[in-house]
Protein backbone atom coordinates (compact mmCIF):
# COMPACT_ATOMS: atom_id res chain seq x y z
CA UNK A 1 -7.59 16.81 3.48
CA UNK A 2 -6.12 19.37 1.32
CA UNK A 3 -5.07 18.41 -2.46
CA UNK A 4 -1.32 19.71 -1.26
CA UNK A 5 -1.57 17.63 1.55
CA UNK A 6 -2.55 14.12 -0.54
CA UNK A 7 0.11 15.32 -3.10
CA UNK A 8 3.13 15.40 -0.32
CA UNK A 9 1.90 12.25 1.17
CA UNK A 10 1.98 10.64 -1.98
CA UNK A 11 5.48 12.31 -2.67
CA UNK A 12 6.64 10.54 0.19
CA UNK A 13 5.24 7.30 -0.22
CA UNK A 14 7.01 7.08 -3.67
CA UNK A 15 10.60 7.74 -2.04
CA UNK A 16 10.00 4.83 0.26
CA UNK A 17 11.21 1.45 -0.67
CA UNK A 18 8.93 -1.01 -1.32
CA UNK A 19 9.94 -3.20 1.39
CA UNK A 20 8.82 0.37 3.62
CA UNK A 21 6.11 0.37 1.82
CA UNK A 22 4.42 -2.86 2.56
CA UNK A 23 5.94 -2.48 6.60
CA UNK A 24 3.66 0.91 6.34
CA UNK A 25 0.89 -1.03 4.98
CA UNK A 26 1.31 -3.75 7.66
CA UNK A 27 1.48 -1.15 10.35
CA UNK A 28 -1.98 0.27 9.40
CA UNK A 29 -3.33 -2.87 10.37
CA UNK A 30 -2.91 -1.95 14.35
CA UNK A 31 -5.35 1.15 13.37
CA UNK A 32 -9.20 1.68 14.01
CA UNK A 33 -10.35 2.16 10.81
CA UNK A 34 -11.54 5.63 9.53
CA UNK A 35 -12.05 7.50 6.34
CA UNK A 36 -7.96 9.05 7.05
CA UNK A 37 -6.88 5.34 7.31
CA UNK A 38 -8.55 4.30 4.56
CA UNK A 39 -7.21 7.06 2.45
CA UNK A 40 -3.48 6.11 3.25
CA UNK A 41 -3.97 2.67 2.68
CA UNK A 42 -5.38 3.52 -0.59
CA UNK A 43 -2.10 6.13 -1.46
CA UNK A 44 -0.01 2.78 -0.55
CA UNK A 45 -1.89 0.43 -2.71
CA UNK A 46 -2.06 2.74 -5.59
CA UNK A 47 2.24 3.36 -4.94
CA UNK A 48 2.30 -1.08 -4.86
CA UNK A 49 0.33 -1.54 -8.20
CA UNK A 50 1.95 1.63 -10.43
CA UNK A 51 5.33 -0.05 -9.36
CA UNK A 52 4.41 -3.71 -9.95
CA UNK A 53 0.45 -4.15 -11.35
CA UNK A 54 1.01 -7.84 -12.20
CA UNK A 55 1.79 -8.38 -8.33
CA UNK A 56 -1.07 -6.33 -7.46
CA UNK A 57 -3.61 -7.42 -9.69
CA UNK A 58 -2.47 -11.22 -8.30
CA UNK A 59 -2.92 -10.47 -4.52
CA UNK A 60 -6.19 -9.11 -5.56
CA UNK A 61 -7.43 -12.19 -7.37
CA UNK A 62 -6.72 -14.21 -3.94
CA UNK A 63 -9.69 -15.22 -2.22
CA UNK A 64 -8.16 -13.84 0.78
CA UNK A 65 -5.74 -11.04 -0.01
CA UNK A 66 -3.79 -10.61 3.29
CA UNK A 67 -0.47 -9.15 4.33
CA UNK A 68 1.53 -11.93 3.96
CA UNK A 69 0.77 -12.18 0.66
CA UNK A 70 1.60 -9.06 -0.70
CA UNK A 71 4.70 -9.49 0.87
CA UNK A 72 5.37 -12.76 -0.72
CA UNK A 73 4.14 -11.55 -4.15
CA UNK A 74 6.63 -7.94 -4.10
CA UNK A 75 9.23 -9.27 -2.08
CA UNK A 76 10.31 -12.76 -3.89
CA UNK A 77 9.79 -11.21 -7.17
């Protein structure tokens, strides 16, 4: 992947809500995994924790840091 590429894909992320955003992140869960996938999901995390890091840096500290959670955590803040 191209550094133009990363850069408009991380341009886009950062005009999507962040209610999108976690639906995105939720959607990547239907995916094999792959280095691609794991580079997107890493663009969306990185979008999550510049826009809230003490919500981030809590589903992190969960033992079991799932998809629900980060919803709960962004979404009833």
């Amino acid at each position: 992947m191209t550094k133009n590429a990363e850069k408009n894909a991380r341009a886009m992320l950062s005009r999507l809500s962040t209610e999108q955003l976690i639906k995105e992140f939720d959607m990547t869960e239907a995916i094999p995994i792959s280095l691609e996938l794991s580079m997107v999901r890493g663009w969306i995390m990185d979008e999550l924790k510049k826009r809230n890091p003490e919500a981030f840096d809590k589903w992190l500290d969960l033992d079991y840091p799932d998809n629900e959670s980060l919803k709960k955590l962004y979404l009833n803040a």
